[in-house]
PDB file of N, CA and C in Angstrom:
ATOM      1  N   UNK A   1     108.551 -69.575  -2.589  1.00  0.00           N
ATOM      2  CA  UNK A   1     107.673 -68.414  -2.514  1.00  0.00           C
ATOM      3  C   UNK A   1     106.863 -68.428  -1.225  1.00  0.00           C
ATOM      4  N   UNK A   2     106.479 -69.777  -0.719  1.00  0.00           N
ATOM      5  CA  UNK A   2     105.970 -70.012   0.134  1.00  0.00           C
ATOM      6  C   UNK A   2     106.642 -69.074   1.612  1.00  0.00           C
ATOM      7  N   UNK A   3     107.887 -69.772   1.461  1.00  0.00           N
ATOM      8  CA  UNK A   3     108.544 -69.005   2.985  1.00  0.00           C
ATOM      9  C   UNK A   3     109.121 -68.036   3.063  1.00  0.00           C
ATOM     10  N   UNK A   4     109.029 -66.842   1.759  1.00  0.00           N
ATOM     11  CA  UNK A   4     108.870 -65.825   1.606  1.00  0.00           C
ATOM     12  C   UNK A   4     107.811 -64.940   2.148  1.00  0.00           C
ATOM     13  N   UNK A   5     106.862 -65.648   1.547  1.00  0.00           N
ATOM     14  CA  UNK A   5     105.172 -65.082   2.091  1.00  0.00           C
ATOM     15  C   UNK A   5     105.548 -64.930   4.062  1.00  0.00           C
ATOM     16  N   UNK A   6     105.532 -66.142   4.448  1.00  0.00           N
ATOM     17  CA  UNK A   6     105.827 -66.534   5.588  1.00  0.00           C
ATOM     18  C   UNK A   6     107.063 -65.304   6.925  1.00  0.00           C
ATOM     19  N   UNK A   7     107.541 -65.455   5.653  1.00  0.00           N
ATOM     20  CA  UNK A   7     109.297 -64.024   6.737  1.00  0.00           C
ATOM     21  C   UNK A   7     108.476 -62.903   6.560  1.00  0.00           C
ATOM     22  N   UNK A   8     107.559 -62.611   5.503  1.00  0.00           N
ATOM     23  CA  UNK A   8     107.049 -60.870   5.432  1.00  0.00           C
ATOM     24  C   UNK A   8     105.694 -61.070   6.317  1.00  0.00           C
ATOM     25  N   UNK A   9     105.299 -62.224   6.439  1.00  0.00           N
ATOM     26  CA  UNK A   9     104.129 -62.174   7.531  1.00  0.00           C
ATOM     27  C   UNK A   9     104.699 -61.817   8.901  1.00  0.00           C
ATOM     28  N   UNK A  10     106.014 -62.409   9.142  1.00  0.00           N
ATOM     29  CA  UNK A  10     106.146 -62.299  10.661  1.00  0.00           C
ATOM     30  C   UNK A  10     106.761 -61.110  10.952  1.00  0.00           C
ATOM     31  N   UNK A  11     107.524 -60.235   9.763  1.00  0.00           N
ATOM     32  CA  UNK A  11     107.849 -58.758   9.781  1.00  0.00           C
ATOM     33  C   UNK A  11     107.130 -58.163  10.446  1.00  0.00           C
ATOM     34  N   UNK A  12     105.469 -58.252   9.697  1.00  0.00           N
ATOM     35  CA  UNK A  12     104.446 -57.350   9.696  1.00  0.00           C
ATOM     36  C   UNK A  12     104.353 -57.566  11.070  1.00  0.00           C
ATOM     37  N   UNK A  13     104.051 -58.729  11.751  1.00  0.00           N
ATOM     38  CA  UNK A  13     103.799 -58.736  13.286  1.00  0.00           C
ATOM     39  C   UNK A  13     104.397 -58.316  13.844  1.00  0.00           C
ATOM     40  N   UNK A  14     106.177 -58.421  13.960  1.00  0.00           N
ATOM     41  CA  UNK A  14     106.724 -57.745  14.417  1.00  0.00           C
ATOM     42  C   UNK A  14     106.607 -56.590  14.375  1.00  0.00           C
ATOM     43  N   UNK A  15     106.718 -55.769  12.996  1.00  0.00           N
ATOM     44  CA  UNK A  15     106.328 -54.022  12.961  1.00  0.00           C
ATOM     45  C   UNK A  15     105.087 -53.542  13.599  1.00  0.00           C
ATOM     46  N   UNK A  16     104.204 -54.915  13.973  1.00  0.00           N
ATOM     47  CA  UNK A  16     102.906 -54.375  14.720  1.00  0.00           C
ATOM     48  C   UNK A  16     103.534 -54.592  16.027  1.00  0.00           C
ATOM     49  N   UNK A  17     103.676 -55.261  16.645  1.00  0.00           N
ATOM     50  CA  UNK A  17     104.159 -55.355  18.069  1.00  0.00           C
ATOM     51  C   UNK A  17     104.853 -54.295  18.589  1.00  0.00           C
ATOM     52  N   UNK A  18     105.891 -53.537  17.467  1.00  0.00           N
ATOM     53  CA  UNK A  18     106.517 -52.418  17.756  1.00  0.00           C
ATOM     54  C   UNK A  18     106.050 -51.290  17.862  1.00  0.00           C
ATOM     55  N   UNK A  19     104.769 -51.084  16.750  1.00  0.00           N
ATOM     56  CA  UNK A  19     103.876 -49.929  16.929  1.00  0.00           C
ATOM     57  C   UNK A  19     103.283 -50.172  18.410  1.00  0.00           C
ATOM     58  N   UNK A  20     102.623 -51.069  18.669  1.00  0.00           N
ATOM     59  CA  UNK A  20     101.902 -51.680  20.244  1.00  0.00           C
ATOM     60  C   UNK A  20     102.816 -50.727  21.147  1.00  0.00           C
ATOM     61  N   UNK A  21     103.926 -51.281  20.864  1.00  0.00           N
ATOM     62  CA  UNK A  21     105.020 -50.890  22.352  1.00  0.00           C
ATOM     63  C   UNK A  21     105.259 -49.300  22.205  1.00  0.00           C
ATOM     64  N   UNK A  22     105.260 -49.069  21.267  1.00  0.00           N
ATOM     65  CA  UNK A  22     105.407 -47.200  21.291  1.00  0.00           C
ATOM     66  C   UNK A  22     104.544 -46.504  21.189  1.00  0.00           C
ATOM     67  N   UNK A  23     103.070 -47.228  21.190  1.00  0.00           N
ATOM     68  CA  UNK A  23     102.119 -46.363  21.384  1.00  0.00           C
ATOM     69  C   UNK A  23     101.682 -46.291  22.969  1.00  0.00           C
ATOM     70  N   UNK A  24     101.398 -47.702  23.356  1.00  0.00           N
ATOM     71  CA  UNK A  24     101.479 -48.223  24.670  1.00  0.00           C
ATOM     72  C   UNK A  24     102.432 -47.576  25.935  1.00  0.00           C
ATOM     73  N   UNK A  25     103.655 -47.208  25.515  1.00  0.00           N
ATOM     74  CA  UNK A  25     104.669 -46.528  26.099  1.00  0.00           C
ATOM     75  C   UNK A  25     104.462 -45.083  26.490  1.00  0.00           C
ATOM     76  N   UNK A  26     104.196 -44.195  24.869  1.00  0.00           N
ATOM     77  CA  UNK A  26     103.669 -42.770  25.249  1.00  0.00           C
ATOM     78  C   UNK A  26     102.596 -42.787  26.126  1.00  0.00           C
ATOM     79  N   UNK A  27     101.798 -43.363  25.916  1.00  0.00           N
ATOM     80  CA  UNK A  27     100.387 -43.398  26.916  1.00  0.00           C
ATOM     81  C   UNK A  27     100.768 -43.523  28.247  1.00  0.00           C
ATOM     82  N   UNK A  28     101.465 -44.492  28.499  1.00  0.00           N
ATOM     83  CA  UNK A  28     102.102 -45.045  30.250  1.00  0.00           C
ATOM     84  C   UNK A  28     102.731 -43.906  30.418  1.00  0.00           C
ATOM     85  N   UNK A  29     103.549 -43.599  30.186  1.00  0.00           N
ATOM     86  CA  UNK A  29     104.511 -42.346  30.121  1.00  0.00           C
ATOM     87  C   UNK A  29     103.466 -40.887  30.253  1.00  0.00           C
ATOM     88  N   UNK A  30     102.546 -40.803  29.842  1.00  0.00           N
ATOM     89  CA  UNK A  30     102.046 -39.598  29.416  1.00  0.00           C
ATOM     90  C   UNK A  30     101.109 -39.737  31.036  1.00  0.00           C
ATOM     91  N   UNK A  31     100.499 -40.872  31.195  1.00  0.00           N
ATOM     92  CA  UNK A  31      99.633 -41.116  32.558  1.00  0.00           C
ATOM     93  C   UNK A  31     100.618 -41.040  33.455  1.00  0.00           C
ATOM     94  N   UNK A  32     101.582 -42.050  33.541  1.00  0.00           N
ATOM     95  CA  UNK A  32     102.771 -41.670  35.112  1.00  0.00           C
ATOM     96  C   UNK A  32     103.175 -40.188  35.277  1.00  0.00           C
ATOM     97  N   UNK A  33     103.441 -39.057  34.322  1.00  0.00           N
ATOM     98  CA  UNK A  33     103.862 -37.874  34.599  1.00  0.00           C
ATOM     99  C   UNK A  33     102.524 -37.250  34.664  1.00  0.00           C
ATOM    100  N   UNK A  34     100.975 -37.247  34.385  1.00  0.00           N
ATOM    101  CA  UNK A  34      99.934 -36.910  34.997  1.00  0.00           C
ATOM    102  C   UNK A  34      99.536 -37.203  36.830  1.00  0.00           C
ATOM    103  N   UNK A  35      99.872 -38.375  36.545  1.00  0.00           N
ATOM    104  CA  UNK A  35      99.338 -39.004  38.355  1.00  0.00           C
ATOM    105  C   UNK A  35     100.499 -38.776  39.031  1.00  0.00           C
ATOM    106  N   UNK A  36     101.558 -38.391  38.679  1.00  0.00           N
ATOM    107  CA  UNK A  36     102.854 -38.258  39.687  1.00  0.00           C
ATOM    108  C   UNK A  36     102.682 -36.477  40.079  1.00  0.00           C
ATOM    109  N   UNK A  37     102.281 -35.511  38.970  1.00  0.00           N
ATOM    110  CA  UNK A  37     102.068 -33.949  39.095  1.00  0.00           C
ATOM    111  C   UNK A  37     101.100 -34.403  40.160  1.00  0.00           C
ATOM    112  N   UNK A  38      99.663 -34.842  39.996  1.00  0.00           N
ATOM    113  CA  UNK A  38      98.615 -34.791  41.048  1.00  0.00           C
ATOM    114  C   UNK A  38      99.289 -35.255  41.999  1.00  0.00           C
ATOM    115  N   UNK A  39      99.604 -36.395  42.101  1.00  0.00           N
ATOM    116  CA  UNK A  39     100.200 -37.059  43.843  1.00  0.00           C
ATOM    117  C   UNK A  39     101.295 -36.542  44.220  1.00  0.00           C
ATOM    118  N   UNK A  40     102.276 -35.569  43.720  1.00  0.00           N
ATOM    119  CA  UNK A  40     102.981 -34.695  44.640  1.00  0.00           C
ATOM    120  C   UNK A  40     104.122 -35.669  44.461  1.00  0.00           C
ATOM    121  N   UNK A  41     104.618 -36.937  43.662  1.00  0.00           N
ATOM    122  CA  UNK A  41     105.458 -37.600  43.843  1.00  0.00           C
ATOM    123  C   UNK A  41     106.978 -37.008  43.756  1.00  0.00           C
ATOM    124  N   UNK A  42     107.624 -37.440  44.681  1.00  0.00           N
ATOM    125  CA  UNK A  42     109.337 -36.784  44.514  1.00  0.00           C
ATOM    126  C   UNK A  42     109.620 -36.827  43.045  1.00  0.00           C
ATOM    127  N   UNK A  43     110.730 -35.934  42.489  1.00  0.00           N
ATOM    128  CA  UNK A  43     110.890 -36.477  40.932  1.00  0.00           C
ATOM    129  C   UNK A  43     112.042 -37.397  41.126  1.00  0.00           C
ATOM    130  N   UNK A  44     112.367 -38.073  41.817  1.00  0.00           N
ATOM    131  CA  UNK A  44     113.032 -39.048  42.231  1.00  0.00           C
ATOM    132  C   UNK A  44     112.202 -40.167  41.329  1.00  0.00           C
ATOM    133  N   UNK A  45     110.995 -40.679  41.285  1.00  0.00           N
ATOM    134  CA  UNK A  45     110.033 -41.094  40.706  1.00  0.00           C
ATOM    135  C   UNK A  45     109.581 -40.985  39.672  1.00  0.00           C
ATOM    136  N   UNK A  46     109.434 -39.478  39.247  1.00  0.00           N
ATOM    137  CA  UNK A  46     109.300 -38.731  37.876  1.00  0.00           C
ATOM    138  C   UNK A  46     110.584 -39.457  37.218  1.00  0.00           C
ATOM    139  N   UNK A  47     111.547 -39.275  37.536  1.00  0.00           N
ATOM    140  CA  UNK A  47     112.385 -39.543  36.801  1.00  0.00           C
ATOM    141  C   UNK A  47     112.853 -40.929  36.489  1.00  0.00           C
ATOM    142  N   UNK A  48     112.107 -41.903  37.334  1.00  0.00           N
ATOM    143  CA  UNK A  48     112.410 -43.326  37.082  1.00  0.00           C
ATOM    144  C   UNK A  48     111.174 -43.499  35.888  1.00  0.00           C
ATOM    145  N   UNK A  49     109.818 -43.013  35.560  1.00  0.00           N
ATOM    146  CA  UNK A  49     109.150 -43.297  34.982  1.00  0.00           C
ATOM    147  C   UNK A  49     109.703 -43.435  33.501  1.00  0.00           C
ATOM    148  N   UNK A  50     110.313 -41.542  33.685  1.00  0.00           N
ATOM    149  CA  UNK A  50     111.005 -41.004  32.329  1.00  0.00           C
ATOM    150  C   UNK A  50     112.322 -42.426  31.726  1.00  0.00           C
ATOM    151  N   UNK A  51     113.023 -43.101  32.754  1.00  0.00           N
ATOM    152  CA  UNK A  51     113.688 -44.059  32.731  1.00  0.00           C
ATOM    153  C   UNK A  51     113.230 -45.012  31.921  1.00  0.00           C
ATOM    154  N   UNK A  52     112.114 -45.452  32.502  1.00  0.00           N
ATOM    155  CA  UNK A  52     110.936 -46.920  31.843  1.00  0.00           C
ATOM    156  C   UNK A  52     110.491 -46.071  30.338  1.00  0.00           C
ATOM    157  N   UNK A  53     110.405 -45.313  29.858  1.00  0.00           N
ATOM    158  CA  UNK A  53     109.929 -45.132  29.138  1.00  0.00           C
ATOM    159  C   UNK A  53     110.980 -44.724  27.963  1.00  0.00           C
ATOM    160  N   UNK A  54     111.929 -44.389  28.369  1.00  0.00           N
ATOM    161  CA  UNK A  54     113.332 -44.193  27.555  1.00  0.00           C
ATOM    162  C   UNK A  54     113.474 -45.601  27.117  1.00  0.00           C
ATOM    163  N   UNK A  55     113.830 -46.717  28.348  1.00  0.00           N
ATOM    164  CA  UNK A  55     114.050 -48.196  27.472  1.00  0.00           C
ATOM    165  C   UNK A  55     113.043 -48.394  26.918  1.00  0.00           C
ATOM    166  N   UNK A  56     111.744 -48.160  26.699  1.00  0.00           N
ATOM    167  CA  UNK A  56     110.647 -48.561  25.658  1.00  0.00           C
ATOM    168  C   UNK A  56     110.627 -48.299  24.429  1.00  0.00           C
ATOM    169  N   UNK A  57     111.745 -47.177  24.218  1.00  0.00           N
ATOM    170  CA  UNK A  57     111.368 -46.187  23.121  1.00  0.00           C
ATOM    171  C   UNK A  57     112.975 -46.725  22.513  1.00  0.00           C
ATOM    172  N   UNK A  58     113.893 -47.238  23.359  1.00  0.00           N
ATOM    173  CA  UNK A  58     115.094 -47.658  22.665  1.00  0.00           C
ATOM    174  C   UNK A  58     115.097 -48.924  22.214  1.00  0.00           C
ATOM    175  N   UNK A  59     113.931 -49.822  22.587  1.00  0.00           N
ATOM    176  CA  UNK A  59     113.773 -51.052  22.599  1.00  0.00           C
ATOM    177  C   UNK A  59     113.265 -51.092  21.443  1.00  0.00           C
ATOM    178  N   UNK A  60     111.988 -50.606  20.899  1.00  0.00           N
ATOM    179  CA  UNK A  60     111.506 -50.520  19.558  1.00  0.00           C
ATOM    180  C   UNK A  60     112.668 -49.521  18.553  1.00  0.00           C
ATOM    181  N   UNK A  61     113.378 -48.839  18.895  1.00  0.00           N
ATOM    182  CA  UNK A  61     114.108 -48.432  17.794  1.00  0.00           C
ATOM    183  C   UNK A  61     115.159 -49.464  17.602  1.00  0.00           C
ATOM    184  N   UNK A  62     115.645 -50.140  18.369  1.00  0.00           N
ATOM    185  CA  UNK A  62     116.530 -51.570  18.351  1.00  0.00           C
ATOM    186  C   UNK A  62     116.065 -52.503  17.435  1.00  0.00           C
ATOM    187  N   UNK A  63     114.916 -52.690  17.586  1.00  0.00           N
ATOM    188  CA  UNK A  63     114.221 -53.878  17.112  1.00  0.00           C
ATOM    189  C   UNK A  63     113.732 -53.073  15.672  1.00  0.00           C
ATOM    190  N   UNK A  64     113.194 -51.945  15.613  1.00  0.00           N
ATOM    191  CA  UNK A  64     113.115 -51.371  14.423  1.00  0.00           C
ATOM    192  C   UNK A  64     114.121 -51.456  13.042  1.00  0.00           C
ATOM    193  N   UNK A  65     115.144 -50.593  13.489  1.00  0.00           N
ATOM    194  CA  UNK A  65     116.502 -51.386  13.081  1.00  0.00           C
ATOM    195  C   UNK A  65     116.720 -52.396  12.569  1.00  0.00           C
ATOM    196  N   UNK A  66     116.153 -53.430  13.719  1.00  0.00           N
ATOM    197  CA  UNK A  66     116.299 -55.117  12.979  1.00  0.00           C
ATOM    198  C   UNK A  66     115.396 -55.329  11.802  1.00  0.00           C
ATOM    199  N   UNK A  67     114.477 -55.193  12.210  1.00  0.00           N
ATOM    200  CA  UNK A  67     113.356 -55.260  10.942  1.00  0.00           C
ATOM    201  C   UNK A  67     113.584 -54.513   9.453  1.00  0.00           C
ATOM    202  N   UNK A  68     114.059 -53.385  10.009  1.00  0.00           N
ATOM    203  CA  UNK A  68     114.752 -52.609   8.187  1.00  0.00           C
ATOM    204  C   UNK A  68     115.825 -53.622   7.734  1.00  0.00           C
ATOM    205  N   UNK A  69     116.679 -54.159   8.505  1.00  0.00           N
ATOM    206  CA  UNK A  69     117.930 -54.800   7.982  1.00  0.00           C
ATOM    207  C   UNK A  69     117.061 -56.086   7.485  1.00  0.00           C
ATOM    208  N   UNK A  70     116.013 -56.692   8.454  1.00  0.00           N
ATOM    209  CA  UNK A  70     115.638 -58.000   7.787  1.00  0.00           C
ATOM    210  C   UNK A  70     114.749 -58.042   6.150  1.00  0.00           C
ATOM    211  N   UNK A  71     114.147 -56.675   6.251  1.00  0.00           N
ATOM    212  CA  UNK A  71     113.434 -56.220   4.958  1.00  0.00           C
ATOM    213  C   UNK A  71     113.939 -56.157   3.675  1.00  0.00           C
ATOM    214  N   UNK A  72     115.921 -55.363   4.204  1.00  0.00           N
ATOM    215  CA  UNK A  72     116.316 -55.177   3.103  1.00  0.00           C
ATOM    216  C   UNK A  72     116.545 -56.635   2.043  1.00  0.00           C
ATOM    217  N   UNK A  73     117.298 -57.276   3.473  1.00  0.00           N
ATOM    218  CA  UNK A  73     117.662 -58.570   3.020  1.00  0.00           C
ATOM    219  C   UNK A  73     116.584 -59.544   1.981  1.00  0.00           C
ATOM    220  N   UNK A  74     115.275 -59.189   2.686  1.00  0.00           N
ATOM    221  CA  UNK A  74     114.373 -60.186   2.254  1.00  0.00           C
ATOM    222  C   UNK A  74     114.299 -59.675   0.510  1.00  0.00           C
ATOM    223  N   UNK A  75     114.352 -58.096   0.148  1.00  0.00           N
ATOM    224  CA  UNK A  75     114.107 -57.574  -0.879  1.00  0.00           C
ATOM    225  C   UNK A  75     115.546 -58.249  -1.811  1.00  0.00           C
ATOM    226  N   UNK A  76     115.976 -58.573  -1.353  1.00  0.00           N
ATOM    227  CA  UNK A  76     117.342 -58.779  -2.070  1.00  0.00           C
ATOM    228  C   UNK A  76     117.265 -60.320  -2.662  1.00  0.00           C
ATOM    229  N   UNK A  77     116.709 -60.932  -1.921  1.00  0.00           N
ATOM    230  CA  UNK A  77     116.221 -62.804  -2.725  1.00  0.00           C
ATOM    231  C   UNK A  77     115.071 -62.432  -3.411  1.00  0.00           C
TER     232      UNK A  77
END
């Protein structure tokens, strides 16, 4: 029961770390396409931001993913 307790503790961190990164992400994302409109940046730039922020958002749905599959499993012992 013990290392039960233990796998759903480190879920939870993980599912927090993931919220972190996709909240953290929109924000970066939401500021780089603010300061890039003001500074006139090429969208050469715009569009690398949009880049960084695409793998942020595929990275937590990856890892999201993992965490449902590890949940189900855990529900299943």
């Amino acid at each position: 029961m013990n290392e039960r307790l233990e796998r759903e503790k480190q879920l939870a961190r993980l599912g927090r770390v993931v919220s972190i990164v996709i909240a953290a992400t929109m924000i970066l994302w939401m500021g780089a396409q603010w300061l890039g409109g003001r500074m006139g940046l090429p969208d050469e730039y715009v569009f690398l931001f949009d880049l960084f922020a695409l793998a942020g958002f595929l990275w937590a749905i990856f890892v999201t993913f993992q965490l449902w599959r590890k949940r189900r499993e855990l529900e299943k012992d």
